[in-house]
Each structure stands twice: as structure tokens, then as C-alpha cells.
Protein backbone atom coordinates (compact mmCIF):
# COMPACT_ATOMS: atom_id res chain seq x y z
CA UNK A 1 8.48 0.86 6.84
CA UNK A 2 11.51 1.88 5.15
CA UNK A 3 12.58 -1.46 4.99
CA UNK A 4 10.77 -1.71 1.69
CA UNK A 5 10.36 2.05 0.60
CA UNK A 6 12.27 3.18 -2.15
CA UNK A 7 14.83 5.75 -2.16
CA UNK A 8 12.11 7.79 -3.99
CA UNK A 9 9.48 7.11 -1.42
CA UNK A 10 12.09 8.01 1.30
CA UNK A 11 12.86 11.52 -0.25
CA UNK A 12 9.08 12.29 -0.48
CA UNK A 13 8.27 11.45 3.34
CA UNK A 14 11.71 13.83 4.00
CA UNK A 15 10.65 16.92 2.28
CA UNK A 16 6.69 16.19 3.45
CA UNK A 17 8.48 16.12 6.83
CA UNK A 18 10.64 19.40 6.44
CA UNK A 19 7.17 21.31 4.92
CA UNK A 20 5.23 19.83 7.86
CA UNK A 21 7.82 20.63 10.70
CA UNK A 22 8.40 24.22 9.30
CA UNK A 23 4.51 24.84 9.17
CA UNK A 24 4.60 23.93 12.94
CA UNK A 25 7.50 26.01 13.71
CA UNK A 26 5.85 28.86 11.83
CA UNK A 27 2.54 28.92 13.01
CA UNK A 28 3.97 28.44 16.76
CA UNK A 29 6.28 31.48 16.71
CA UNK A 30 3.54 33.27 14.92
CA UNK A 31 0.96 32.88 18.25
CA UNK A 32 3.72 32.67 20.84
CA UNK A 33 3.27 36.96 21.36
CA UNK A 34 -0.03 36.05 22.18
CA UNK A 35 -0.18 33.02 23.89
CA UNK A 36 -2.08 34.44 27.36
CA UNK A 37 -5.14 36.10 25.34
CA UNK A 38 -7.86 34.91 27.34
CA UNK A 39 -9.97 32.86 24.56
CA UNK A 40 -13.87 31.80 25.70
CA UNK A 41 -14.57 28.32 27.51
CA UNK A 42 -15.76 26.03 24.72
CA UNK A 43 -17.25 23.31 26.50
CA UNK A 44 -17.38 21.03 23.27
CA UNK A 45 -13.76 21.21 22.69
CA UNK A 46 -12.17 19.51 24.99
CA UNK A 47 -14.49 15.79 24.60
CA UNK A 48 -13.47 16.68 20.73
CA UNK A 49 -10.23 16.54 21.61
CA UNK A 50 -10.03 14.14 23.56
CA UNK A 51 -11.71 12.06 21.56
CA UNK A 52 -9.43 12.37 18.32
CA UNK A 53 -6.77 11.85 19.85
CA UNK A 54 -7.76 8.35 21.17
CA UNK A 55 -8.78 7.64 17.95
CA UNK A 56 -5.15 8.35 16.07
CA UNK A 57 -3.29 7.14 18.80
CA UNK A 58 -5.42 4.11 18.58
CA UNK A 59 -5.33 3.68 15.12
CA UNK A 60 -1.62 4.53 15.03
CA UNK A 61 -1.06 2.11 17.40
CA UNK A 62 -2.93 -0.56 15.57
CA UNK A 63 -0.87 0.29 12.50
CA UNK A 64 2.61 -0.24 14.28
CA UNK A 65 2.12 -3.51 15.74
CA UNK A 66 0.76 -4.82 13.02
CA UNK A 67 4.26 -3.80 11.36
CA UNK A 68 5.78 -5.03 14.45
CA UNK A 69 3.51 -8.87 14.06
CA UNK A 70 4.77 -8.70 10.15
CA UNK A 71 8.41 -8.35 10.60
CA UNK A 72 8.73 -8.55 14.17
CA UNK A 73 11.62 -6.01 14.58
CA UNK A 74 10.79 -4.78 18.08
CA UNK A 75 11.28 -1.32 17.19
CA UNK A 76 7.83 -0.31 15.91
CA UNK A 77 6.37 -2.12 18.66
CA UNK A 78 7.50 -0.01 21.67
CA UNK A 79 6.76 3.15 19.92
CA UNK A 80 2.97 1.11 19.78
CA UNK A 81 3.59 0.96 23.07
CA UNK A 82 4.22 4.61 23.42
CA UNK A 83 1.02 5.60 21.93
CA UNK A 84 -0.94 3.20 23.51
CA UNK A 85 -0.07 4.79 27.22
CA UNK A 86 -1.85 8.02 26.08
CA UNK A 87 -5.28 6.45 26.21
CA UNK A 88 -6.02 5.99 29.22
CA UNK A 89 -4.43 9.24 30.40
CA UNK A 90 -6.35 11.27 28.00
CA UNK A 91 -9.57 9.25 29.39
CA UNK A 92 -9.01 9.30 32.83
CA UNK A 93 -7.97 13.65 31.75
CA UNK A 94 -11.50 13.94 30.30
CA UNK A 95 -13.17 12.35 33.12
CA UNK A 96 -11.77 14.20 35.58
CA UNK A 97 -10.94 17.78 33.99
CA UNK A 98 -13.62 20.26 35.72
CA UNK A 99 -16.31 21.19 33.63
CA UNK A 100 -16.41 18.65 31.29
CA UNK A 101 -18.64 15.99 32.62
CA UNK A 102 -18.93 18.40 36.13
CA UNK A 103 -17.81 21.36 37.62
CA UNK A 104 -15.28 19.95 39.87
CA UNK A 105 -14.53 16.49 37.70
CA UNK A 106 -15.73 12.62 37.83
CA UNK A 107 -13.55 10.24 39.86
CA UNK A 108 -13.19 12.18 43.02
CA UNK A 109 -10.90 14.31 41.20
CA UNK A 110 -8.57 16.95 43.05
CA UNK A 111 -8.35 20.64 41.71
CA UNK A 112 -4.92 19.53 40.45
CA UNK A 113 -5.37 16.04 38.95
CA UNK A 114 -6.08 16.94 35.77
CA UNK A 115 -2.62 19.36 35.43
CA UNK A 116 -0.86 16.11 36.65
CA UNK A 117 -2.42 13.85 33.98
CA UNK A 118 -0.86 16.27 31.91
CA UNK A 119 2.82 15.79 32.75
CA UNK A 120 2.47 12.16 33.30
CA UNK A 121 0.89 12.54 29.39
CA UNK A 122 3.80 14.48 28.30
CA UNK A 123 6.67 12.76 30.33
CA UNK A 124 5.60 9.42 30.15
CA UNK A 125 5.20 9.43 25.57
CA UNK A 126 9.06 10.87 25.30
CA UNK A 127 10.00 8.55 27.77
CA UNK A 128 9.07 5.71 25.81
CA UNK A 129 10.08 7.26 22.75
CA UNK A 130 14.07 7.23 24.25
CA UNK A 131 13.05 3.43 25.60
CA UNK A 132 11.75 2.55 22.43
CA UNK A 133 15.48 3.56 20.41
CA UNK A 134 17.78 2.29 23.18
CA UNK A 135 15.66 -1.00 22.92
CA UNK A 136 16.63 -1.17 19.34
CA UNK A 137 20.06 -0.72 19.90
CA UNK A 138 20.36 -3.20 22.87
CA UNK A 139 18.24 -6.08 22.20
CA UNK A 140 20.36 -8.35 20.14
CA UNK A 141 18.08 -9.96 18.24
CA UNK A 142 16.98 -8.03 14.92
CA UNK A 143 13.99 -10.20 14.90
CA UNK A 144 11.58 -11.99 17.65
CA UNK A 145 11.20 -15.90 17.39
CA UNK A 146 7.38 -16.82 16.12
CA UNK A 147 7.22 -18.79 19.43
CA UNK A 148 7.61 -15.53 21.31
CA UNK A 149 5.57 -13.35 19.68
CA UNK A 150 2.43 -13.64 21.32
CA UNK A 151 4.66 -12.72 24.43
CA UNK A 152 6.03 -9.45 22.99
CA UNK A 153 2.11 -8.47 21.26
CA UNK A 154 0.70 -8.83 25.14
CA UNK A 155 3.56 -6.55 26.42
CA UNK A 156 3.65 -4.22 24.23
CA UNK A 157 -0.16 -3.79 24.41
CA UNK A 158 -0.66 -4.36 28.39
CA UNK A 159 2.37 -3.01 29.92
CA UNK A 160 2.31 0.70 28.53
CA UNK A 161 -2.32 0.43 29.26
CA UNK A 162 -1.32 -0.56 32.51
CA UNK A 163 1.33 1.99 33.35
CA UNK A 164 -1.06 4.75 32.15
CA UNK A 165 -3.64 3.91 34.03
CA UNK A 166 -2.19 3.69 37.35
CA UNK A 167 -0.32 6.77 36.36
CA UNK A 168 -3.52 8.42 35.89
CA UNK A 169 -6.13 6.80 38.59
CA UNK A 170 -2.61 7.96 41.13
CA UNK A 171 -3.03 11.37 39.78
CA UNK A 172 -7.03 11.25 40.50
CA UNK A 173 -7.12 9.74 44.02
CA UNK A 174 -3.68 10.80 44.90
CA UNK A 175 -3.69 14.05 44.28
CA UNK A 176 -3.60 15.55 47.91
CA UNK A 177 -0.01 13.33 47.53
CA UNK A 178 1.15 15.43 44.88
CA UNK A 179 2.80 18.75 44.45
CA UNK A 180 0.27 21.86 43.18
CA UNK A 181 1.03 22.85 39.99
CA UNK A 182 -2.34 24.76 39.20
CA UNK A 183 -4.35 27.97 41.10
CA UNK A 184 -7.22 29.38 39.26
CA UNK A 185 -6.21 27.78 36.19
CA UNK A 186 -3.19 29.49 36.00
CA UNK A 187 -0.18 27.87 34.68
CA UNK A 188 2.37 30.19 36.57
CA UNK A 189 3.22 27.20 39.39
CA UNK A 190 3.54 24.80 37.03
CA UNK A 191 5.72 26.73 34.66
CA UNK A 192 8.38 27.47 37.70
CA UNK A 193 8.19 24.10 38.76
CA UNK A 194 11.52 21.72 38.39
CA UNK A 195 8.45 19.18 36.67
CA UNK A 196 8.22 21.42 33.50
CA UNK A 197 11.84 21.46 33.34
CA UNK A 198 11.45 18.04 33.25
CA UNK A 199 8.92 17.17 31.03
CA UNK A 200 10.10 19.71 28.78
CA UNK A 201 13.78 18.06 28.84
CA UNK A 202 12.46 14.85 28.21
CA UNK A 203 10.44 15.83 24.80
CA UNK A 204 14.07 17.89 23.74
CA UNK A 205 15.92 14.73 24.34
CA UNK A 206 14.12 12.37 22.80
CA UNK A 207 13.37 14.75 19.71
CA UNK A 208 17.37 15.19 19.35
CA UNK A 209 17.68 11.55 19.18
CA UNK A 210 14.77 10.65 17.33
CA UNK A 211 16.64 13.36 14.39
CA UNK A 212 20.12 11.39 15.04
CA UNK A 213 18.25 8.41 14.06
CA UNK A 214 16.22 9.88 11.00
CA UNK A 215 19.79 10.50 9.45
CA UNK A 216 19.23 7.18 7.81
CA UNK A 217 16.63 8.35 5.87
CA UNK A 218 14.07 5.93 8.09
CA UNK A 219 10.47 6.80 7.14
CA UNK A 220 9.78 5.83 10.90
CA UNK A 221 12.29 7.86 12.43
CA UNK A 222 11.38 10.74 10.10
CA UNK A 223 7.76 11.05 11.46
CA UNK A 224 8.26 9.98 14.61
CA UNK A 225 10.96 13.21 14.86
CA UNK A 226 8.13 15.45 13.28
CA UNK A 227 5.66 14.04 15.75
CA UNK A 228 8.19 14.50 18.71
CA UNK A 229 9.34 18.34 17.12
CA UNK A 230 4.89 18.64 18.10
CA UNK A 231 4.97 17.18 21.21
CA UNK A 232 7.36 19.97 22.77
CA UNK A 233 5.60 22.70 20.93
CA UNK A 234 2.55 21.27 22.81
CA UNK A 235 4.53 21.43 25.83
CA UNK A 236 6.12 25.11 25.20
CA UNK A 237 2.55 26.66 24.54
CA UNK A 238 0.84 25.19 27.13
CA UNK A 239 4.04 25.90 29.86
CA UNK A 240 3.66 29.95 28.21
CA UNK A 241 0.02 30.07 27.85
CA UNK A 242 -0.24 31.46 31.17
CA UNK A 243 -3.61 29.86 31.82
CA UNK A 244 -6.48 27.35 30.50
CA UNK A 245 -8.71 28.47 28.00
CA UNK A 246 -6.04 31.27 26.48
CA UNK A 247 -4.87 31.22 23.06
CA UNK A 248 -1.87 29.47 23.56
CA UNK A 249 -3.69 26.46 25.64
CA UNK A 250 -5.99 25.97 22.61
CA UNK A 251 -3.14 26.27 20.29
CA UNK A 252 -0.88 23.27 22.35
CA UNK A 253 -3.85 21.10 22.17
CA UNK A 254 -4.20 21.43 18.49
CA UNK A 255 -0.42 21.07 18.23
CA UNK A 256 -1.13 17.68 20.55
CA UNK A 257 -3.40 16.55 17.65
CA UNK A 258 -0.60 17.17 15.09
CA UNK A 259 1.66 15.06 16.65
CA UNK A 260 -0.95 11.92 17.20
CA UNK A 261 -1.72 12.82 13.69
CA UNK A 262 1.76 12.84 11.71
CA UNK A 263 2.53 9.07 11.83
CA UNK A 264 -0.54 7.73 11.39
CA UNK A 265 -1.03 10.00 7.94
CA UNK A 266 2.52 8.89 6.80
CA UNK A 267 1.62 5.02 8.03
CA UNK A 268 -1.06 4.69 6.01
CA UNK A 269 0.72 6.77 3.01
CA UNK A 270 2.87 3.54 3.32
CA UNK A 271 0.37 1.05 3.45
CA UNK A 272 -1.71 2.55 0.29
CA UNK A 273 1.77 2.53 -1.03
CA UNK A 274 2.37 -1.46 -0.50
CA UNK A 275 -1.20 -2.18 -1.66
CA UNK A 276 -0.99 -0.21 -5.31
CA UNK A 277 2.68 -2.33 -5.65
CA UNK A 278 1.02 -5.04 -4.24
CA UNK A 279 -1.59 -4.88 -6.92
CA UNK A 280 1.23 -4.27 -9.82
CA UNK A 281 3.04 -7.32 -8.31
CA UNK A 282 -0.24 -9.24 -8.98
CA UNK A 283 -0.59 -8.16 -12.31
CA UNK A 284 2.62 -8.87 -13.07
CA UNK A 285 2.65 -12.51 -12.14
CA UNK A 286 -1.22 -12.82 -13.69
CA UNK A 287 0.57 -11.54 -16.88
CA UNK A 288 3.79 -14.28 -16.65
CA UNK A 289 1.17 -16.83 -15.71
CA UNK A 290 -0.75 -16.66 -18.94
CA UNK A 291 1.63 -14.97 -21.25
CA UNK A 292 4.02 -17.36 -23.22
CA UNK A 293 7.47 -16.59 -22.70
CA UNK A 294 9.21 -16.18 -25.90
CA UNK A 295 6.83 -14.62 -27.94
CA UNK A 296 4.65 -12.25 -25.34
CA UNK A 297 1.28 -13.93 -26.80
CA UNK A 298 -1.52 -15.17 -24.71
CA UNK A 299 -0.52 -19.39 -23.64
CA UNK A 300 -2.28 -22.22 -23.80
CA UNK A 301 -4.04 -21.82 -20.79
CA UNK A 302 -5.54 -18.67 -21.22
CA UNK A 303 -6.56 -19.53 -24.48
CA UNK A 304 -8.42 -22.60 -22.94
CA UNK A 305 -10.01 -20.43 -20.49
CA UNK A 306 -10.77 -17.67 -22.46
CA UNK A 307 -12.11 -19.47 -25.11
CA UNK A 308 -14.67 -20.77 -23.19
CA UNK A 309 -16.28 -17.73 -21.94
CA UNK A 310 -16.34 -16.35 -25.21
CA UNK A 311 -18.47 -19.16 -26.99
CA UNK A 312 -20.76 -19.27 -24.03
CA UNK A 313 -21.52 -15.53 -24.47
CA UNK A 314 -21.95 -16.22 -28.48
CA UNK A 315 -24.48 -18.55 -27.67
CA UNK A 316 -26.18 -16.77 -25.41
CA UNK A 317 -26.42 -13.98 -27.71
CA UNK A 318 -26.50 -15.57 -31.05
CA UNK A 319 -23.04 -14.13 -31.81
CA UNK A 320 -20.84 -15.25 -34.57
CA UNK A 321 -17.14 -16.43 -33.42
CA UNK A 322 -14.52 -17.76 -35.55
CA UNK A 323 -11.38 -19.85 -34.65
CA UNK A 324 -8.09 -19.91 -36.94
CA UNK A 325 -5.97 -22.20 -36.20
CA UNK A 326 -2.30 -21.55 -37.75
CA UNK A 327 0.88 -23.54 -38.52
CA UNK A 328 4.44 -22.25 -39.66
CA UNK A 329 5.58 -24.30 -42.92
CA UNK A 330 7.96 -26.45 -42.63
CA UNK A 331 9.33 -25.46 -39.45
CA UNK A 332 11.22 -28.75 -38.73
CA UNK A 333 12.73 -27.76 -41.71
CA UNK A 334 13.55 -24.52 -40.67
CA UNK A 335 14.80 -25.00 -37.46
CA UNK A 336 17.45 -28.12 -38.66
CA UNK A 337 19.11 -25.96 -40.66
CA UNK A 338 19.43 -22.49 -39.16
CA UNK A 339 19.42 -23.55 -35.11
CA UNK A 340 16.66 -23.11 -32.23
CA UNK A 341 17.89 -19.83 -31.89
CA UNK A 342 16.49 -18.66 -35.47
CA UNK A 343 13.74 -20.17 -35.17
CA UNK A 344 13.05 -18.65 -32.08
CA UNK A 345 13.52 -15.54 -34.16
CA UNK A 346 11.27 -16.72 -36.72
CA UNK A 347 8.41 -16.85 -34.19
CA UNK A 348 8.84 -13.95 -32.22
CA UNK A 349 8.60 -12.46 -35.92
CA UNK A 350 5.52 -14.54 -36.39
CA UNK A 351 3.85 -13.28 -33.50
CA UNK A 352 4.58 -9.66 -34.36
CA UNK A 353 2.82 -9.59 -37.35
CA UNK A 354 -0.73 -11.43 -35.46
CA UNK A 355 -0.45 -8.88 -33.13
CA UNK A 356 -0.01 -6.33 -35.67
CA UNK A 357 -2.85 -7.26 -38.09
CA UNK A 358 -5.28 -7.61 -35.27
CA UNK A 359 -6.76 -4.44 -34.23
CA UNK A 360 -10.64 -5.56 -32.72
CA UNK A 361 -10.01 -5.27 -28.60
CA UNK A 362 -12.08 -8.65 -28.35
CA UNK A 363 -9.65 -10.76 -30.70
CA UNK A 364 -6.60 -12.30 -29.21
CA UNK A 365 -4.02 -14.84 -30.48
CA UNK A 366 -2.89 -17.35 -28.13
CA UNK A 367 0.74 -19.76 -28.68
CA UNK A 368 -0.31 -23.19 -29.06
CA UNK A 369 2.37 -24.54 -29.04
CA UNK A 370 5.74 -24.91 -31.04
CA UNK A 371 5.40 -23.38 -34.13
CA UNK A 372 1.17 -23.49 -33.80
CA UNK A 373 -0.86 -20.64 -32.76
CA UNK A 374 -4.65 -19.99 -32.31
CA UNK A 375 -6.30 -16.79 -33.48
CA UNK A 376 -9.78 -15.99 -31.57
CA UNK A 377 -12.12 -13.67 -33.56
CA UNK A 378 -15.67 -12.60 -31.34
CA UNK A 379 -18.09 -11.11 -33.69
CA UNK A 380 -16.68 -12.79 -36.81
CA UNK A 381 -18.48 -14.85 -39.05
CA UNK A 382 -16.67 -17.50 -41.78
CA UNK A 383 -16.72 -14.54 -44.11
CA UNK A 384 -14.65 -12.52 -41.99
CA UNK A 385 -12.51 -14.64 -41.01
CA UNK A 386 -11.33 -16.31 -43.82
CA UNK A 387 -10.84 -12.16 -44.84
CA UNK A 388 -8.73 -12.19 -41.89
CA UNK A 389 -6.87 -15.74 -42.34
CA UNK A 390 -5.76 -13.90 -45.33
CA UNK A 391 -4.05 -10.73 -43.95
CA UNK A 392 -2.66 -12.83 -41.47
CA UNK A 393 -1.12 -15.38 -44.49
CA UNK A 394 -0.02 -12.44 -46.35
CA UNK A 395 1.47 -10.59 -43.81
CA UNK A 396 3.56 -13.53 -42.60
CA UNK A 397 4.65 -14.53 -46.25
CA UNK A 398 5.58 -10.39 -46.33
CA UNK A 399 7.86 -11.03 -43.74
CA UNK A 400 11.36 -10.54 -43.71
CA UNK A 401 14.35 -11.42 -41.11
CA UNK A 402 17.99 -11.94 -41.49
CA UNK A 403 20.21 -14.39 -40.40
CA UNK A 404 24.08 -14.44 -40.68
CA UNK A 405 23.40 -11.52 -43.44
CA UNK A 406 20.95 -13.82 -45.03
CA UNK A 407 17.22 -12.16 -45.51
CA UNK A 408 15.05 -15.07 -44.43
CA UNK A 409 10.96 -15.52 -44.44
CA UNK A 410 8.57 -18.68 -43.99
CA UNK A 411 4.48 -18.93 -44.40
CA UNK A 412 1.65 -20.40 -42.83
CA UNK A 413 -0.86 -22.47 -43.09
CA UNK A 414 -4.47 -21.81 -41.56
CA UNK A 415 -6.74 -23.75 -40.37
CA UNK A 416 -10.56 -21.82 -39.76
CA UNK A 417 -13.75 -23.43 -37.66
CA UNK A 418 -16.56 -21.22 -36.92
CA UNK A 419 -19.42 -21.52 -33.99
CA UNK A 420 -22.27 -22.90 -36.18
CA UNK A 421 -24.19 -25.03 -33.62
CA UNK A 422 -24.86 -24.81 -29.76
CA UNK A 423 -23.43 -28.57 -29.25
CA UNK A 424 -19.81 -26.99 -30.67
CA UNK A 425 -17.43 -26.26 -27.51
CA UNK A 426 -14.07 -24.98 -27.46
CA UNK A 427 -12.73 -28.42 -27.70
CA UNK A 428 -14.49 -29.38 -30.88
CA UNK A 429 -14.22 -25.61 -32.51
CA UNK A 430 -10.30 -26.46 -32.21
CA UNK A 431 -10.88 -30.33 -33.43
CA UNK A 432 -12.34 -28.44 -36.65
CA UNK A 433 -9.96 -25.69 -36.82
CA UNK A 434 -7.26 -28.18 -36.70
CA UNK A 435 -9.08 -30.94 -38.96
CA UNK A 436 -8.99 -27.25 -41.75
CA UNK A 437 -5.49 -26.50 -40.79
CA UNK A 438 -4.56 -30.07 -42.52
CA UNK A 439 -6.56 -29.61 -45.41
CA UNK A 440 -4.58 -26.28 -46.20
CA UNK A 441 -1.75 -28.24 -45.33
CA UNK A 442 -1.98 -31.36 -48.09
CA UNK A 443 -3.76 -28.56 -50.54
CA UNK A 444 0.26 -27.36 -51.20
CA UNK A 445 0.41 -25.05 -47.56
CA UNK A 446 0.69 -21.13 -47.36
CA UNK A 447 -3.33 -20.73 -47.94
CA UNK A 448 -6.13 -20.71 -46.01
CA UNK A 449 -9.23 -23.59 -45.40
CA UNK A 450 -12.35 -23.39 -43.49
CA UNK A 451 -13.55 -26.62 -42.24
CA UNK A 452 -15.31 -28.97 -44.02
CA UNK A 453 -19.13 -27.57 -45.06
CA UNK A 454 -18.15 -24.19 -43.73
CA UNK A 455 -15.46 -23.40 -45.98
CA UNK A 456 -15.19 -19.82 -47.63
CA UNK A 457 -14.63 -19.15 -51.50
């Protein structure tokens, strides 16, 4: 992600990082006086839960090996992998946690598999966390081979769902194997057992180095810490709660959902991110695609297909449209004997002042080509557009640009054809236009002619 996030972008996901860290921080010393207030048994709760945070760590998931499939750095794929291992052990947890489904749990569940779920859940994510930044750093390869990519989506997806899952069905049928960390849903064994040490070591550890890492100003590493900084305030409220169903349980599984939660809002702040420049990109290259280069007007093909459309609607609708056609004077002339580069000048000038005596949204002036360009007037009829051909020749002849010190100007001859018939296409409006454009050309240049019949007094 930060591969392609500007320095900007990177100083926004920072200081939403800091706000959303100290909110955490906050709100967790805030209930930690009160963390064994005995709250009531919501039975709905815990399948809510449960359930949203399959559904971000799913999602989130999703999200990060897609990244990983894009640029195949194997980074974002073993922190996939990460939160891919917590859905089967928050499954298997719901299935087996008493009261949810049954008093005593689905699965043949023990009195203590469900507490064991839990530290597998909480040992096993930071775990993979540290695996997934010592992976970076020793893998040599900054990116997987296409031919091996298939190999590194199936581990990254089936290794971690397998892991979990025995992990969690061992925690279910072998519970009588395992150590009690639970008595009357009190968390006192548990909390002076060396396994909350443990688990509670492991999320400190890998949040210290996930924060060494987000020195860099990664978006990744930024999230993931704030994600991580969750995880062990899950893990401190739930070791201090005392008991299930307190205030402090409720509050570490709400903290749990913040930290499935964190990434995936800042992953898809990235990807709404890469579609709006995405977008810009496209209009950009539409615009280079049918925008002349020198002079910034609509090109040839645009006109062509532009042109089209708008005499089909003017038949359709028995609109008037009017073409003008227009050719700088003498511009062989002109550019022999001040250079390409004036001349250049002269038409960039040229093009300024269509632009600027064309105010209708629907009318649009289009480069030819050379020194020719093609005025398109919806709407119009010949009387209004031989008004038009007129500010246009005036405003041209008005026109002044130096050169060397020297004040130079040129004029233009115009051509006008107007849709009279519903045989006419854009090829024979322009046949016409072009047919007038001589005409005002042998009649002495610098005027205007409409073609043929159609012409304007």
C-alpha cells in the first residue's frame, strides 16, 4: 500500500492512526477501575460478535492477498495469513462456548475449551504477525516468480485455515489434555497462569516491532501496529476482567472488533484512493487522446466522432447545426519567413481567440490540421453562423503577437456548410464547408462564405 501512497496520503493514515490508538488507550484506562462489574448475560452478543469478526477478518484477508497477487511482495500475504487463522477459531469458539447454541457447548466441548480457543486466538494472530516481518526480512526475493504464485496464494490461504482448525478441534476434544484455566467463569486461573504471560508477551512483542517497522511511514505497518496496540488491550481486559459477562469482558471483545476492524477501514481508504486516481489517470489520457497537442483544441478524431452524434441528434430533432470550416492566410507564407516555431505561436494564438469567442457549452472547435480548424455550432442556423464566422474573422484579424520585437497578426478565411437535408453526413457537411472555405479563399481571403445556395448576405 504505501508503495504508491503519497507522502500526503502517508501523513493522513499517521495522524488517523495516533487519534485512533489514543481513543483506545483512553477509553481502556477509562473502564479498567471497573473492569469486574458483573454486566447481564446477553445471549445475542456473542453470535454478533462472532460473526463480525469473521466477516472483517475475512474481508481483510481478501483485501491483502489480493495486494499480495498484484505485487506479489510476500509481506501482505502472511499477515492474510494471520487473519485468516482467526476464522475457524472464532467458529469452532462460537460452537462450543456454553450457552450459545447449548448450555454446555456443541462439539463435545469441555468446560474449558472455549478459554483455550481463546489463547490459541490470541497467541497464534501475534505469532504470525512476528512470522509475517521476519519473513520479509529473510526471504530474499522482494518479489514471487508468476510461476510460483499459485503456490504461495494456496499457502497462505490453507496453511494458517489448517493450523486454526486443528488448534481449535484440539482445544474441543482435547480438552481433558489441557491445563484449566477457567472455574465458574472466573478468569482468576487463567490470569496466574505462565499462558497469559505468554500470550500477553507475544501481543507486546509483536506490537513493539510492528512500531519499529511503521518508522518508515508504511501505511501497512501503521495499521497493522494500531490493530496489534487492540489486540493486547483485548488481552489486558479480558486477563483483568475477573470473569465472563463483566464489564471488562464485554469491553475486550469490542476492543477485539477494533483491531479486525482498523486495517480493513484503512485498506479500503486505499483502494477508494487508487480508484478516484485511477479515474483522473483515465481522464487524463481520454483528454491527450483527443486533445491536439500544441494548441489544447479538440483533434481530428474527436471531431470525427463528435460530429457525428451531433447531426444524428439534429435530425432526429429537426435541429439546425452549422459547420465553419477555417483556414489561416497565407500560412506557408508565414511560416517561411519567421520559422515553425512562430508559427506555432501564431496558432496557439489562433486557437485562443476560437476558444475565446465561443461561449455556447454545445459548440466546440476541433484542429484539422496544419493551419485548418473546424468550428461545430449545435443549434445554429446559416444566419447565426455566418454572425459567428464573423467574430471569429474579426477577432483573429484583431490579433496581435510579437516576434523578435516585431508586433505580428494574420487572418482567416472561413468556410460555412449548414445541415439542410437528412442525406447530409459529417463527411459531406465538411465537403461543403471546405468547397465555401475556397470560395472565401479566391474572393481576396480574410471573409467569410457559406456554401453554395446556402450562403448568407
Amino acid at each position: 500500500m504505501s508503495d504508491i501512497a503519497p507522502v500526503i496520503s502517508q501523513q493522513a493514515h499517521r495522524r488517523a492512526a495516533y487519534l485512533v490508538s489514543t481513543l483506545l488507550v483512553l477509553v481502556a484506562a477509562a473502564v479498567f477501575p471497573f473492569l469486574s462489574f458483573t454486566l447481564p448475560a446477553i445471549a445475542p452478543f456473542l453470535p454478533a460478535y462472532g460473526t463480525a469478526v469473521i466477516l472483517l477478518e475475512g474481508i481483510t484477508a481478501y483485501l491483502l492477498l489480493s495486494q499480495f497477487a498484484t505485487r506479489r511482495n510476500v509481506f501482505p500475504g502472511f499477515v492474510a495469513a494471520a487473519y485468516l487463522s482467526l476464522i475457524p477459531l472464532v467458529i469452532v469458539q462460537l460452537l462450543v462456548f456454553p450457552g450459545v447454541f447449548t448450555p454446555t457447548g456443541l462439539l463435545n466441548a469441555g468446560p474449558q475449551s472455549a478459554v483455550w480457543i481463546w489463547v490459541f486466538w490470541h497467541g497464534l494472530f501475534p505469532a504470525l504477525m512476528l512470522l509475517a516481518c521476519f519473513a520479509e526480512r529473510f526471504i530474499k526475493t522482494e518479489q514471487v516468480n508468476y510461476t510460483d504464485l499459485k503456490f504461495w496464494l494456496f499457502a497462505f490461504v490453507l496453511v494458517p485455515l489448517c493450523l486454526s482448525l486443528s488448534l481449535a478441534l484440539f482445544a474441543t476434544w482435547g480438552s481433558h489434555l489441557l491445563p484449566a484455566l477457567i472455574a465458574s467463569n472466573s478468569y482468576q486461573q487463567l490470569l496466574h497462569s505462565p499462558y497469559a504471560l505468554l500470550v500477553w508477551g507475544m501481543n507486546a512483542l509483536a506490537l513493539c516491532v510492528m512500531l519499529m517497522r511503521a518508522r518508515c511511514n508504511n501505511v501497512l505497518y501503521i495499521w497493522l501496529s494500531v490493530a496489534l496496540l487492540a489486540s493486547l488491550i483485548d488481552v489486558t481486559l479480558t486477563l483483568f476482567a475477573g470473569a465472563r459477562f463483566s464489564l471488562g469482558w464485554y469491553a475486550a471483545r469490542i476492543s477485539s472488533c477494533v483491531s479486525s476492524m482498523v486495517l480493513l477501514g484503512a485498506l479500503l481508504w486505499e483502494v477508494n484512493r487508487l480508484y478516484i486516481s485511477t479515474q483522473r489517470a483515465n481522464e487524463q489520457l481520454y483528454q491527450q487522446s483527443v486533445r491536439d497537442t500544441l494548441t489544447g483544441l479538440f483533434n481530428r478524431r474527436y471531431l470525427e466522432s463528435q460530429l457525428a452524434v451531433h447531426i444524428d441528434h439534429a435530425k432526429r430533432y429537426n435541429e439546425p447545426l452549422c459547420l465553419l470550416v477555417l483556414d489561416v492566410d497565407h500560412f506557408k507564407a508565414f511560416n517561411d519567413r519567421y520559422g515553425h516555431v512562430t508559427g506555432d505561436q501564431c496558432l496557439i494564438e489562433v486557437a485562443k481567440q476560437l476558444q475565446q469567442t465561443l461561449h455556447r457549452p454545445a459548440d466546440f472547435v476541433a484542429r484539422f490540421g496544419g493551419e485548418e480548424f473546424v468550428v461545430v455550432l449545435p443549434y445554429t442556423t446559416t444566419e447565426g453562423g455566418f454572425k459567428v464566422a464573423e467574430q471569429l474573422r474579426l477577432h483573429i484579424q484583431d490579433a496581435r503577437f510579437e516576434h523578435q520585437g516585431q508586433v505580428l497578426s494574420v487572418t482567416a478565411s472561413i468556410g460555412l456548410a449548414s445541415l439542410q437535408h437528412n442525406e447530409d453526413t459529417a463527411q459531406s457537411l465538411l465537403i461543403a464547408a471546405d468547397k465555401a472555405l475556397y470560395q472565401a479563399k479566391a474572393a481576396g481571403r480574410n471573409c467569410v462564405k457559406a456554401a453554395n445556395e446556402r450562403a448568407a448576405s
